[in-house]
N, C-alpha and C. Protein backbone atom coordinates (compact mmCIF):
# COMPACT_ATOMS: atom_id res chain seq x y z
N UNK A 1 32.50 5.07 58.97
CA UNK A 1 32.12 6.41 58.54
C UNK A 1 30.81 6.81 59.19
N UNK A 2 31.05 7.78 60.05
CA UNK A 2 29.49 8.68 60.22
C UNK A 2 28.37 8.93 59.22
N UNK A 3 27.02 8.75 59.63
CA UNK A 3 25.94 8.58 58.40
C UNK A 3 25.73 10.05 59.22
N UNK A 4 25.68 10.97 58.49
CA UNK A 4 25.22 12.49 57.96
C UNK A 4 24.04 12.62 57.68
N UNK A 5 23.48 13.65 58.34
CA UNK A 5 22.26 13.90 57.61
C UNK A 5 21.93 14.18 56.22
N UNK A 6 22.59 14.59 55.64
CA UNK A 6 23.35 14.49 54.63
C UNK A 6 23.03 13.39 53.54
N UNK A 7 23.96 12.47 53.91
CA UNK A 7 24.14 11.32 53.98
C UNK A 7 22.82 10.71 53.73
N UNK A 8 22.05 10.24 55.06
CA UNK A 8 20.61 9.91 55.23
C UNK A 8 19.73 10.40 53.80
N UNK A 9 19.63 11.58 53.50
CA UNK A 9 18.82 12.39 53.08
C UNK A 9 19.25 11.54 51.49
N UNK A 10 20.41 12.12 50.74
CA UNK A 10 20.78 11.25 49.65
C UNK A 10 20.61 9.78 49.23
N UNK A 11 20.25 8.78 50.58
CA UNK A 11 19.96 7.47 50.58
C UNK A 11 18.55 7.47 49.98
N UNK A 12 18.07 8.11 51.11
CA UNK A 12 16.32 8.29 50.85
C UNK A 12 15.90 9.10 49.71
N UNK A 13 16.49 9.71 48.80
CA UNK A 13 16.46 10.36 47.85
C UNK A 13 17.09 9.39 46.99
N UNK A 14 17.94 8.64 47.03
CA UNK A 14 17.52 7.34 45.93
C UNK A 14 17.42 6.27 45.92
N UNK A 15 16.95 5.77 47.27
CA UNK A 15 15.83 5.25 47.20
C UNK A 15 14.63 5.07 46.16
N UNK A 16 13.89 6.53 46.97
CA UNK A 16 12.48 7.10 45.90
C UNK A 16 12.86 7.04 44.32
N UNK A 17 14.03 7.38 44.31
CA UNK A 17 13.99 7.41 42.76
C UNK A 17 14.22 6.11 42.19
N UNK A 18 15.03 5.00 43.09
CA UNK A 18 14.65 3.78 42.25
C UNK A 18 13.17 3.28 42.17
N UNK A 19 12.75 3.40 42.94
CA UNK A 19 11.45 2.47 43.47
C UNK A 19 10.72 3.17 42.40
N UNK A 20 10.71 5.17 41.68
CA UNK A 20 9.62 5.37 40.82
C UNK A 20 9.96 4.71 39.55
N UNK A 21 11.02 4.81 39.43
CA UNK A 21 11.93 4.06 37.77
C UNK A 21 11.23 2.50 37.85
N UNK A 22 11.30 1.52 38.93
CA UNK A 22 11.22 0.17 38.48
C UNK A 22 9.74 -0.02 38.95
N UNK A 23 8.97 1.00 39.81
CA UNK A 23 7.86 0.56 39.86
C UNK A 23 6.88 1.02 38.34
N UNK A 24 7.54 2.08 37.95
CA UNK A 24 7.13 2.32 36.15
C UNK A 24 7.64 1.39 35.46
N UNK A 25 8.60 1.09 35.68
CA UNK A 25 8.90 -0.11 34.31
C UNK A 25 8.54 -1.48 34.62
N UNK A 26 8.36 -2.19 35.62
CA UNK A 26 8.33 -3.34 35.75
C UNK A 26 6.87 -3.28 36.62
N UNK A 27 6.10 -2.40 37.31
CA UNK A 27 5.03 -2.40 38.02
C UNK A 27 5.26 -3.03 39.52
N UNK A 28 4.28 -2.65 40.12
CA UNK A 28 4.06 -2.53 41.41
C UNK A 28 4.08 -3.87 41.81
N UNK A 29 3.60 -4.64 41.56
CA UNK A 29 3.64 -6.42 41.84
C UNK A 29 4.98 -6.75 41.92
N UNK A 30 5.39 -6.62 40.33
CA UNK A 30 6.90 -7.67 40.36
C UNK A 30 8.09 -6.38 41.10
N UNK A 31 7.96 -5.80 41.07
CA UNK A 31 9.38 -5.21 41.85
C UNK A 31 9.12 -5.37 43.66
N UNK A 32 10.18 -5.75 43.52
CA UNK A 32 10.96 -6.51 45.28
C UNK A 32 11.32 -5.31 45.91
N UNK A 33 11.35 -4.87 47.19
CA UNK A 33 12.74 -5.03 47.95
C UNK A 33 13.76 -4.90 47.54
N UNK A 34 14.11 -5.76 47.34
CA UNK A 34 15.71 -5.95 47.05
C UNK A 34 15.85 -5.46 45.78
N UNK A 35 15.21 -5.69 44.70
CA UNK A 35 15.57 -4.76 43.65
C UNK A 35 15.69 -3.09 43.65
N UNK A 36 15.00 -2.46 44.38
CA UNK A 36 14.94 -1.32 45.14
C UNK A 36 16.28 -0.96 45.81
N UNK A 37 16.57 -1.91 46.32
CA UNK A 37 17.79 -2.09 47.14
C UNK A 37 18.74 -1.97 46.07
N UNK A 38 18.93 -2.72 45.49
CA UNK A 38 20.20 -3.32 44.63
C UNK A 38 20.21 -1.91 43.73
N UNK A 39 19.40 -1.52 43.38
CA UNK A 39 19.42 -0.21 42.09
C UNK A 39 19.93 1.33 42.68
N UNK A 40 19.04 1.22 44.12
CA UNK A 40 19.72 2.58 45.15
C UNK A 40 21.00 1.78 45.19
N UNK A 41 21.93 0.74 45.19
CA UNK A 41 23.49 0.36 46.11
C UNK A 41 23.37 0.82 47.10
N UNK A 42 22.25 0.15 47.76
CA UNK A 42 22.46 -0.13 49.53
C UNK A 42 22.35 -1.56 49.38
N UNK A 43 22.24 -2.80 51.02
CA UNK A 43 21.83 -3.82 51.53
C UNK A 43 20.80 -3.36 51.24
N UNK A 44 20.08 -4.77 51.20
CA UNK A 44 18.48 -4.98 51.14
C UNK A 44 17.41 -4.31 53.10
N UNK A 45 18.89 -4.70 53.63
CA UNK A 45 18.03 -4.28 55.11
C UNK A 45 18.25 -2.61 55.53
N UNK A 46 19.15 -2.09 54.61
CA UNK A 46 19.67 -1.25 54.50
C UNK A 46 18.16 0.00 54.76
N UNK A 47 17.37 -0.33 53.54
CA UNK A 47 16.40 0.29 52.81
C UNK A 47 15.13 0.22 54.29
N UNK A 48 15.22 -0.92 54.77
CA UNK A 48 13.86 -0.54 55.65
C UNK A 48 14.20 0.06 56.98
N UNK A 49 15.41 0.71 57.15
CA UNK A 49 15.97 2.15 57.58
C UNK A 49 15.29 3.45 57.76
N UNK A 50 14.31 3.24 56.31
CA UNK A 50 13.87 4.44 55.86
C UNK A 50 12.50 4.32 55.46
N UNK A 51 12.10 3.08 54.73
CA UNK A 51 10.64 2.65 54.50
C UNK A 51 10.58 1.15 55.31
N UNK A 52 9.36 1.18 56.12
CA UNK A 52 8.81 0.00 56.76
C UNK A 52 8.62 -1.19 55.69
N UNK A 53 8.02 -1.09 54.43
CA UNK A 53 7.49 -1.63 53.61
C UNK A 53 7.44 -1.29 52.04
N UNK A 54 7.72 -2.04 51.42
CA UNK A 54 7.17 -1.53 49.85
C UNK A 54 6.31 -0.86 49.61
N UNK A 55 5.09 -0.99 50.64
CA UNK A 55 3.26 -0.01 50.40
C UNK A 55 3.93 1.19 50.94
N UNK A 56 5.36 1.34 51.90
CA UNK A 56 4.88 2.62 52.65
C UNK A 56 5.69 3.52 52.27
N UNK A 57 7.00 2.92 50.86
CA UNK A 57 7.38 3.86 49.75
C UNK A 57 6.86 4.35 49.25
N UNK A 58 5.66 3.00 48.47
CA UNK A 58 5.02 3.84 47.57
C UNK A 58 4.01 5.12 47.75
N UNK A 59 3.62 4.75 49.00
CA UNK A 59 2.82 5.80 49.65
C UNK A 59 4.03 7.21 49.87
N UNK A 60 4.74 6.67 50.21
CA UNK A 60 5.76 8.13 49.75
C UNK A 60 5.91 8.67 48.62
N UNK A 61 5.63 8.26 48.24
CA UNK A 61 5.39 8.34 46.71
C UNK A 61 4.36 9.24 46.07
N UNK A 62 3.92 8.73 46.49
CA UNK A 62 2.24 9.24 46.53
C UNK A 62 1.46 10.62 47.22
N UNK A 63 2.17 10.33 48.41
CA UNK A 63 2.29 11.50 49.07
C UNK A 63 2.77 13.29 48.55
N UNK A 64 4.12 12.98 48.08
CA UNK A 64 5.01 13.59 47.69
C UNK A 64 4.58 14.91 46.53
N UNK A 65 3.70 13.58 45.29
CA UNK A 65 3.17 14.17 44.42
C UNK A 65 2.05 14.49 44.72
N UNK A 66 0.91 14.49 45.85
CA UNK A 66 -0.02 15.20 46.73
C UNK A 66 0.33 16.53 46.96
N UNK A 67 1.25 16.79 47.90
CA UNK A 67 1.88 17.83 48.28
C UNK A 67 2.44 18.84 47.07
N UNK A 68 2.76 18.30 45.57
CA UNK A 68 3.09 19.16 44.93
C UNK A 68 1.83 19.55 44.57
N UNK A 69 0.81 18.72 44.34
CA UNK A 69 -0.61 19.24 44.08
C UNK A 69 -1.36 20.06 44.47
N UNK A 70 -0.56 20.17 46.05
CA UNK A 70 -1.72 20.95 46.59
C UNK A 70 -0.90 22.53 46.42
N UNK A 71 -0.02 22.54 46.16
CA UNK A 71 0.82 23.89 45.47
C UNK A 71 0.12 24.26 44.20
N UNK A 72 -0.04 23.77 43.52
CA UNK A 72 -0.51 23.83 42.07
C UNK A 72 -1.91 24.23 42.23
N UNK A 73 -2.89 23.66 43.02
CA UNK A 73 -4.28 23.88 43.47
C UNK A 73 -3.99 25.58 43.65
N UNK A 74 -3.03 25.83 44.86
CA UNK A 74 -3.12 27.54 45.59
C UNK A 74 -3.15 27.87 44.53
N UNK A 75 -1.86 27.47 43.46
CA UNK A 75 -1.32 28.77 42.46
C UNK A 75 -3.18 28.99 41.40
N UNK A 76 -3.47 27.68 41.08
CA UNK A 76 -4.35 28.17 40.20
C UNK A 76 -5.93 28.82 40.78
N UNK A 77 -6.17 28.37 42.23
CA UNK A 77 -7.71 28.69 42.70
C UNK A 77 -7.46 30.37 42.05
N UNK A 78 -9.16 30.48 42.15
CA UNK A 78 -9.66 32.10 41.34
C UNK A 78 -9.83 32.72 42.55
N UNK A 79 -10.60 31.95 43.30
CA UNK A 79 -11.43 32.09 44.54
C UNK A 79 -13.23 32.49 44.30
N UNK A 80 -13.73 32.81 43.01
CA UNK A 80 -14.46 32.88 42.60
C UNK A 80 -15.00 31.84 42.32
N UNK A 81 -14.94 30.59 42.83
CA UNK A 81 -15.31 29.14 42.32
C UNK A 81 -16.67 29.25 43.37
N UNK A 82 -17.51 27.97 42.67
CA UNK A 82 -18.43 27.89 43.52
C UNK A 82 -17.72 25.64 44.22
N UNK A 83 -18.75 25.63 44.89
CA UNK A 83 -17.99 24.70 45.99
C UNK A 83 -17.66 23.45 45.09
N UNK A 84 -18.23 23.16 44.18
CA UNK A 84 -18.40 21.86 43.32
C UNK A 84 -17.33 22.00 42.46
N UNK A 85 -16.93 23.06 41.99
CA UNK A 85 -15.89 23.68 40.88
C UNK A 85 -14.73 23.99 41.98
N UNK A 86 -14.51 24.20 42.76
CA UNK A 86 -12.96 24.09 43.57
C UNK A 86 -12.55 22.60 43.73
N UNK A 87 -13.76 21.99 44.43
CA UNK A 87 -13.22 20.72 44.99
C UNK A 87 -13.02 19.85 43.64
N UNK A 88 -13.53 20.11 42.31
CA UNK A 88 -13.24 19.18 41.35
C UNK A 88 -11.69 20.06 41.28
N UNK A 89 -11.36 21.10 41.48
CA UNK A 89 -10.00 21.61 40.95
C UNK A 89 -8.98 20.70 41.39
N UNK A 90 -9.81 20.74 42.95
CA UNK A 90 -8.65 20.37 43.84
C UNK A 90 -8.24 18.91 43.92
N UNK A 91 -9.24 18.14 43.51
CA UNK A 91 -8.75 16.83 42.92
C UNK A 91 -7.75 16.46 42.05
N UNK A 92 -8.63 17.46 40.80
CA UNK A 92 -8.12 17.24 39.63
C UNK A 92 -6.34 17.78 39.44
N UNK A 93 -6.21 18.68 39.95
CA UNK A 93 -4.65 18.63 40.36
C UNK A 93 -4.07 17.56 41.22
N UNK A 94 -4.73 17.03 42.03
CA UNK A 94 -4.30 15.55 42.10
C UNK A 94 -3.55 14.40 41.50
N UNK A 95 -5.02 14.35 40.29
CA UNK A 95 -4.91 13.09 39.71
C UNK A 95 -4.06 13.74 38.28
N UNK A 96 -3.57 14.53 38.45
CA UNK A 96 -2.61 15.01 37.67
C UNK A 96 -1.06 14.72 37.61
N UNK A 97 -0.95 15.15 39.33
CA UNK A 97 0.35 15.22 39.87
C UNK A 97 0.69 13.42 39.91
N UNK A 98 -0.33 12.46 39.69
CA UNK A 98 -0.12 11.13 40.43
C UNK A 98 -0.37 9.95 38.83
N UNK A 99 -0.82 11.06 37.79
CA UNK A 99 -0.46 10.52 36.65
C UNK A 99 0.66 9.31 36.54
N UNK A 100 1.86 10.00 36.40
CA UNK A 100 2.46 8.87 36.15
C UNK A 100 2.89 7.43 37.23
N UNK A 101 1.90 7.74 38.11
CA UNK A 101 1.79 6.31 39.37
C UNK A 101 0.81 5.74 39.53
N UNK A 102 -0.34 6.41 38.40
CA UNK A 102 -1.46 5.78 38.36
C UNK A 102 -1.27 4.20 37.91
N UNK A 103 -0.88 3.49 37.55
CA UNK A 103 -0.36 2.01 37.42
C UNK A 103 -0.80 1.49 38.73
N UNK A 104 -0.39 1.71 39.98
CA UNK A 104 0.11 1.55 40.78
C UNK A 104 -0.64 2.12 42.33
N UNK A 105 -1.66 3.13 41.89
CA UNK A 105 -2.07 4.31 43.21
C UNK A 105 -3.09 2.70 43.52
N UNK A 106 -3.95 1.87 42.75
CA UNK A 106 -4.73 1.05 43.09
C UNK A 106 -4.29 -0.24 44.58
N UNK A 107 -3.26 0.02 44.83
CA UNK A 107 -2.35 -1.14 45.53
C UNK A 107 -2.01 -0.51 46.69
N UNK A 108 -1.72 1.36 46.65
CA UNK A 108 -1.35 2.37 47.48
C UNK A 108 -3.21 2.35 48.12
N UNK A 109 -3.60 2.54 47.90
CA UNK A 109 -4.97 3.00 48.01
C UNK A 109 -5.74 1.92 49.09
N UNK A 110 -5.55 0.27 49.00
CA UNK A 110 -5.67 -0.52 49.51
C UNK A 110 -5.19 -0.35 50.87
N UNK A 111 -3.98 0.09 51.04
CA UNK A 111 -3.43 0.04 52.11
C UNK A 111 -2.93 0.46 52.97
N UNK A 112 -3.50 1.99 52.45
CA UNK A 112 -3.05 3.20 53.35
C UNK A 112 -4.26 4.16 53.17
N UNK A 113 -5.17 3.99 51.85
CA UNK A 113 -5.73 5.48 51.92
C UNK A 113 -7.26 4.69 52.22
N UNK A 114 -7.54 3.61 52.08
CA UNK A 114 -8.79 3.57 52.48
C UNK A 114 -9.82 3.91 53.56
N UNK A 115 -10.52 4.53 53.44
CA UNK A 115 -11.30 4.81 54.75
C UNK A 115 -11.46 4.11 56.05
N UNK A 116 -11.22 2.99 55.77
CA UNK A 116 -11.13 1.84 57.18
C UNK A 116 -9.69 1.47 57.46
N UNK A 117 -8.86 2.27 56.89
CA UNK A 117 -7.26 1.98 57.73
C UNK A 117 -7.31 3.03 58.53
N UNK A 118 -6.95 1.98 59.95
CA UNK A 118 -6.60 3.40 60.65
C UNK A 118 -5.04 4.15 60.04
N UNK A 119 -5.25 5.45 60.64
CA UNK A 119 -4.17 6.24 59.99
C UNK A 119 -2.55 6.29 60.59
N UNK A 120 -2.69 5.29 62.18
CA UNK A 120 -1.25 5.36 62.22
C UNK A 120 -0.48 3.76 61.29
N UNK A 121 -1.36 2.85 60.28
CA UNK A 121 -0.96 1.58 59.63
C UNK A 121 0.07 2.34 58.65
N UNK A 122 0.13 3.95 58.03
CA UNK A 122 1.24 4.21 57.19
C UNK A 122 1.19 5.78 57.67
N UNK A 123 2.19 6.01 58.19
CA UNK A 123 2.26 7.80 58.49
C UNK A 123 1.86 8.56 57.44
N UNK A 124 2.72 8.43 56.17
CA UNK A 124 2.12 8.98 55.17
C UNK A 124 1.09 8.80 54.69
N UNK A 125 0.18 7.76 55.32
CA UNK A 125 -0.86 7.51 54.44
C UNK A 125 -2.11 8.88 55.47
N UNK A 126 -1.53 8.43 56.63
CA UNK A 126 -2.50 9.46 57.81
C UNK A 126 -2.09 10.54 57.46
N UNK A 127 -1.16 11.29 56.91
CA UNK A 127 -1.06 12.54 56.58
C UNK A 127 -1.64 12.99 55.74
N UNK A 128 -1.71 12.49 54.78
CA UNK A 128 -1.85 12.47 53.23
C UNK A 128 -3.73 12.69 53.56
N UNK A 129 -4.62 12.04 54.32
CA UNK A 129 -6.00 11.31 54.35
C UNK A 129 -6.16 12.85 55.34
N UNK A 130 -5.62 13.57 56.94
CA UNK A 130 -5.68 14.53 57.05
C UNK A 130 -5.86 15.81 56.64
N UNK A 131 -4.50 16.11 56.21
CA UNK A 131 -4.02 17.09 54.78
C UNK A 131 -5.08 17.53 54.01
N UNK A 132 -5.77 16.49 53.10
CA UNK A 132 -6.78 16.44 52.44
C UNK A 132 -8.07 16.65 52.66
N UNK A 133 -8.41 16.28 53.91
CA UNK A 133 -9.63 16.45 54.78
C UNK A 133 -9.80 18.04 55.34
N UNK A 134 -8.74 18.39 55.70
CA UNK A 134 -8.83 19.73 56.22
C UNK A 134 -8.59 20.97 55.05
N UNK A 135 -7.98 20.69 53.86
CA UNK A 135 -8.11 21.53 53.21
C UNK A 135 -9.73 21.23 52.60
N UNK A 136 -10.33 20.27 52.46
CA UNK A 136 -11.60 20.39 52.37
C UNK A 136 -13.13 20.77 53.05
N UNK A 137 -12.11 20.67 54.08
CA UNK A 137 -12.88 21.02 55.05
C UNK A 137 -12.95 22.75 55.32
N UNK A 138 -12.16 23.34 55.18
CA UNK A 138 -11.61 24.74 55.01
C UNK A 138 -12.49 25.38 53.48
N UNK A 139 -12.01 24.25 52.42
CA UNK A 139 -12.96 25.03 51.25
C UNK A 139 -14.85 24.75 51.66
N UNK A 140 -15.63 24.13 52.57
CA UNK A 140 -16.41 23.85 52.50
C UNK A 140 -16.83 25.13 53.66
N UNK A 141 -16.22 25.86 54.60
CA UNK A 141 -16.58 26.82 55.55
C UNK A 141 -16.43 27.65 55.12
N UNK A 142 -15.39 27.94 54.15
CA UNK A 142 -14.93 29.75 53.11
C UNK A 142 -16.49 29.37 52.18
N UNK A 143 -17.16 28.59 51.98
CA UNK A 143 -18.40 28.79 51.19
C UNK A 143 -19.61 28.69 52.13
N UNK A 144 -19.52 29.07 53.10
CA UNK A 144 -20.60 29.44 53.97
C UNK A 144 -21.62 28.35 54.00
N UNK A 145 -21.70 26.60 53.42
CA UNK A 145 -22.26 25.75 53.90
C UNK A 145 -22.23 25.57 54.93
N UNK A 146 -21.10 25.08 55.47
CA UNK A 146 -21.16 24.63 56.73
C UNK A 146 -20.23 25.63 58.09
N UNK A 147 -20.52 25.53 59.30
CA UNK A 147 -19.86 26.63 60.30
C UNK A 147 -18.69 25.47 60.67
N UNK A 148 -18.90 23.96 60.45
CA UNK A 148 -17.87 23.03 60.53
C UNK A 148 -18.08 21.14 60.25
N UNK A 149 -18.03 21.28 59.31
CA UNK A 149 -18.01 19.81 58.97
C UNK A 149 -18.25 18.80 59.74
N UNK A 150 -18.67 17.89 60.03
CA UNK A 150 -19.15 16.94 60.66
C UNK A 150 -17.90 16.05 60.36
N UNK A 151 -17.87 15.01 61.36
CA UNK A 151 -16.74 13.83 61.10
C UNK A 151 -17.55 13.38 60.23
N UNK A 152 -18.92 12.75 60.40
CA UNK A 152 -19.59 11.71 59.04
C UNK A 152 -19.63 12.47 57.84
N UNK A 153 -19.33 13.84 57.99
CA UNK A 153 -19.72 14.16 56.38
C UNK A 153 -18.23 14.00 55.98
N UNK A 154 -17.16 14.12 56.78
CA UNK A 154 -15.77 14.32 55.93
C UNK A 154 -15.73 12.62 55.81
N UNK A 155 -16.10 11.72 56.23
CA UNK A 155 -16.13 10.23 56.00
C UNK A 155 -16.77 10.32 54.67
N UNK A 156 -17.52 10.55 54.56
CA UNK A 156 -18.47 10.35 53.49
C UNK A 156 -17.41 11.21 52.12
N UNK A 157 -16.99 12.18 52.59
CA UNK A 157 -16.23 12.86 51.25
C UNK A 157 -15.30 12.18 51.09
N UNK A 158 -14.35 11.72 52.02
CA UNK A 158 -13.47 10.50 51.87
C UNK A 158 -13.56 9.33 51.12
N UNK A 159 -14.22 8.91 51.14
CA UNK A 159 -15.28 7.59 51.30
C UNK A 159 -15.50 7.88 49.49
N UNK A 160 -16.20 8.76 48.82
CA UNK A 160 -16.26 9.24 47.67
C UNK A 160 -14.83 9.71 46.65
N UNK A 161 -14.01 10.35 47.77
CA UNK A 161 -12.63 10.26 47.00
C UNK A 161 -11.70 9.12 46.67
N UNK A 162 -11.76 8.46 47.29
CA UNK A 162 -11.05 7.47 47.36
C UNK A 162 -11.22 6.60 46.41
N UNK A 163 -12.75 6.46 46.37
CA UNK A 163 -13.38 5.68 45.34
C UNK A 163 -13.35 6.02 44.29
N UNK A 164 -13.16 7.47 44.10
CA UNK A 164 -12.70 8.00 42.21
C UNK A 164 -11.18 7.77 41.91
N UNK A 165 -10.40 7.69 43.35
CA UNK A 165 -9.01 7.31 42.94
C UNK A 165 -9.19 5.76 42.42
N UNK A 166 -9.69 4.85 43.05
CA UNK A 166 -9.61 3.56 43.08
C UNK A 166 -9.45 3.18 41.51
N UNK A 167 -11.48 4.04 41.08
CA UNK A 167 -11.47 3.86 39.74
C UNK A 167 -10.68 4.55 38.20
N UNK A 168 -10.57 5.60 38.73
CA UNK A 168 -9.38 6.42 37.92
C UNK A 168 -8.08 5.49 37.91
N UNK A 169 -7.42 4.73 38.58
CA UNK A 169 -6.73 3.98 38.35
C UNK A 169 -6.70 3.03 37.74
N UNK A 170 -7.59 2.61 37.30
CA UNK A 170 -7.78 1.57 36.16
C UNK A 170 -8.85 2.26 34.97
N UNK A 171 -8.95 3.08 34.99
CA UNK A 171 -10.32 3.66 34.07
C UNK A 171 -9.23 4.24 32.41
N UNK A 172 -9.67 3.05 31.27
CA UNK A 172 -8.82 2.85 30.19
C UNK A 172 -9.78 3.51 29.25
N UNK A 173 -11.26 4.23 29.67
CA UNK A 173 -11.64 5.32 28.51
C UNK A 173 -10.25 6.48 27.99
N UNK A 174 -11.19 7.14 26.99
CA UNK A 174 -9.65 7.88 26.37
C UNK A 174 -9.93 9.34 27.60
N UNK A 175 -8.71 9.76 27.78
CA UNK A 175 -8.70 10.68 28.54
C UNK A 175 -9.17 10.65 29.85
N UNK A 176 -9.50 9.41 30.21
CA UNK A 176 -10.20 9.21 31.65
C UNK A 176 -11.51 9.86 31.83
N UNK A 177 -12.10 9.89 30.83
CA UNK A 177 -13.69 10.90 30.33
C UNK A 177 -14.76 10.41 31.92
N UNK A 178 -14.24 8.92 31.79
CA UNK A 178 -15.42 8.32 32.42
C UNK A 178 -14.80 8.45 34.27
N UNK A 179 -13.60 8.72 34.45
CA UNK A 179 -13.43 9.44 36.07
C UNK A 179 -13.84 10.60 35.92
N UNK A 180 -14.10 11.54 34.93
CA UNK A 180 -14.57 13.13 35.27
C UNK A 180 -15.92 13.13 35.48
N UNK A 181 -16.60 12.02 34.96
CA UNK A 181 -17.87 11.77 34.68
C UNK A 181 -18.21 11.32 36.41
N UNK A 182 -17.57 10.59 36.34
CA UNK A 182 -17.90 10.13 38.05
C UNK A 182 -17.41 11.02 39.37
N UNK A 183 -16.14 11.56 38.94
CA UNK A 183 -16.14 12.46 39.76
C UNK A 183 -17.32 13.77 39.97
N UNK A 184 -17.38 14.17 38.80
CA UNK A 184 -18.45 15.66 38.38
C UNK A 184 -19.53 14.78 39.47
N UNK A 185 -20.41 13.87 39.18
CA UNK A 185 -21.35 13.46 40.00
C UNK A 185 -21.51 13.30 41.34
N UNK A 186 -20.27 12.61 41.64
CA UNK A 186 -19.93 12.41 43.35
C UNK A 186 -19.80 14.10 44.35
N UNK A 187 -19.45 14.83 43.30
CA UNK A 187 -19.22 16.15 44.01
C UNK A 187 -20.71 16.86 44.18
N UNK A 188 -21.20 16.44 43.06
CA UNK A 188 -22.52 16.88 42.75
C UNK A 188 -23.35 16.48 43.90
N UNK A 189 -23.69 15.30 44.12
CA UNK A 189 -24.00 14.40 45.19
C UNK A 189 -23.92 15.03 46.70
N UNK A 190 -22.49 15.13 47.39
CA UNK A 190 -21.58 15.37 48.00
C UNK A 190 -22.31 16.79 48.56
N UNK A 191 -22.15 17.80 47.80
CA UNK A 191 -22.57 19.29 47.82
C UNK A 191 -24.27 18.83 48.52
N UNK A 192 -24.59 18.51 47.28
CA UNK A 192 -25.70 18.55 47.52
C UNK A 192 -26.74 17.71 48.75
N UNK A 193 -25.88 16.73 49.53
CA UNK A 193 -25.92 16.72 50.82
C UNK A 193 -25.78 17.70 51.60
N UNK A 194 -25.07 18.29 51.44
CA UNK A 194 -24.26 19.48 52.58
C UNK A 194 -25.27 20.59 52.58
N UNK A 195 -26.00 20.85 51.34
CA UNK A 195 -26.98 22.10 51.44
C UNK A 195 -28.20 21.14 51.94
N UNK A 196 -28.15 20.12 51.71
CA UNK A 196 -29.69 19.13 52.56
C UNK A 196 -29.60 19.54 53.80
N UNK A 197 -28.45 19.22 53.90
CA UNK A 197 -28.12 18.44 55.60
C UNK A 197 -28.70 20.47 56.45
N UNK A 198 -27.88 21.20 55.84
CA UNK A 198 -27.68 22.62 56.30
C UNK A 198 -29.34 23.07 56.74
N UNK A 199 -30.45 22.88 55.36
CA UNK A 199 -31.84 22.92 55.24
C UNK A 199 -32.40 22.76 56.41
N UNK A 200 -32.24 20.99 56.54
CA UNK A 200 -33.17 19.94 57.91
C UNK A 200 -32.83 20.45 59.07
N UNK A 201 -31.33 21.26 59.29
CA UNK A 201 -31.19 21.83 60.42
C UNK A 201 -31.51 23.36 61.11
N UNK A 202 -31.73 24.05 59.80
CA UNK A 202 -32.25 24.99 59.81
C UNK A 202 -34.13 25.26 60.53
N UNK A 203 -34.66 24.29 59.73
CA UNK A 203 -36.01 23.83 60.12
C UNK A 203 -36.16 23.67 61.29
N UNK A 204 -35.03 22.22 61.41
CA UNK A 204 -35.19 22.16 63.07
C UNK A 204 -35.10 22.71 64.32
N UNK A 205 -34.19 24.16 63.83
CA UNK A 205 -33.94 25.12 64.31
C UNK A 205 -35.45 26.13 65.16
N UNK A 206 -35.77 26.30 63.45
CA UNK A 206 -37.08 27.11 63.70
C UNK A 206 -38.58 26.52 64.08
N UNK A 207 -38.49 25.35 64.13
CA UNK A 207 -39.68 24.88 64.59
C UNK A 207 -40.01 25.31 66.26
C-alpha cells in the first residue's frame, strides 16, 4: 500500500498523541520508544520515520503548544503595554500553553532549548529558540529601546528565559507565585539593561 500524505500526517498525529497521554501518565523518564510505538500501532522503527529521538518528540511537543501561545499572546496584546508588561505577557502565555508538560519541559529544555545547543541538535528546538527571539526582538524595537538588538543582548534574554522555564518546571509553590516572582525580576533586570546599555551609548555618542 502507498503511504499518503495523508497517511504520513495521521501516523504523526498519533504518534504526538501517544507520547502526550504516556508521557503524562507515566512521565518522561519511564516511557520508551517502543511504548510510543506500541500505543500509536506502528513498529518501533516505524516511529523514528518521523521523530529522530524521544527529546525531539517531545520538543514537538513543546513546540506545538509555543506556537499556540504565540496566537493567544496576538489575540490578547493591548499594545498599550509598556516593555516589561508585554514580555511578561508573552511568556506567560507560554507557560500556560505548556502547563500540562510542565512534568517534563525540564528534560526538553536540557536538550534542545538551552542556550549552548546549537540549534541544528533539534529543528524544533532551533525554531522554537528563533521564533521567540525575534518576536522579542520586534517587541523590544516597537518600544523605541533599541533600533536593533544586539546578538549578546538576545543571549542574555535567552539565557534568562530559559532559566525561568527550567525553574517553573519544578517550582511546587502554590500557583507557581515563586516563577512570577522570578520572572517579574529577570524582566525587570533585562529592561533595565537595555535602557543602560541605550544611555552609555548615547554619551558616547555625544562626547
Amino acid at each position: 500500500m502507498r503511504v499518503t500524505a495523508k497517511i504520513k500526517k495521521e501516523t504523526r498525529d498519533r504518534i504526538l498523541d501517544s507520547a502526550r497521554k504516556l508521557f503524562s501518565e507515566n512521565g518522561f523518564e519511564k516511557t520508551t520508544t517502543r511504548d510510543i510505538a506500541t500505543a500509536a500501532g506502528i513498529a518501533s522503527g516505524t516511529l523514528f520515520n518521523y521523530f529522530r529521538s524521544k527529546e525531539a518528540l517531545a520538543m514537538t511537543i513543546v513546540a506545538e503548544a509555543l506556537d499556540e501561545a504565540k496566537r493567544d499572546f496576538l489575540e490578547r496584546r493591548r499594545g498599550d503595554e509598556s516593555l516589561e508588561e508585554v514580555l511578561f505577557l508573552h511568556v506567560m502565555t507560554g507557560l500556560r500553553r505548556l502547563e500540562p508538560h510542565r512534568h517534563y519541559v525540564g528534560a526538553v529544555i536540557e536538550t534542545a532549548m538551552s542556550p549552548f545547543t546549537e540549534a541544528s541538535v533539534l529543528d524544533e528546538g532551533g525554531r522554537v529558540r528563533a521564533d521567540h527571539i525575534e518576536t522579542v526582538g520586534e517587541l523590544i524595537v516597537s518600544h523605541a529601546i533599541a533600533d536593533e538588538p544586539s546578538f549578546l543582548v538576545m543571549h542574555l534574554y535567552w539565557t534568562l528565559y530559559v532559566g525561568v522555564l527550567a525553574f517553573w518546571s519544578n517550582d511546587a509553590s502554590l500557583n507557581q507565585e515563586h516563577t512570577l516572582a522570578l520572572l517579574d525580576q529577570s524582566l525587570r533586570l533585562f529592561v533595565g539593561s537595555l535602557a543602560s546599555n541605550v544611555s552609555r551609548e548615547e554619551a558616547g555618542h555625544g562626547a
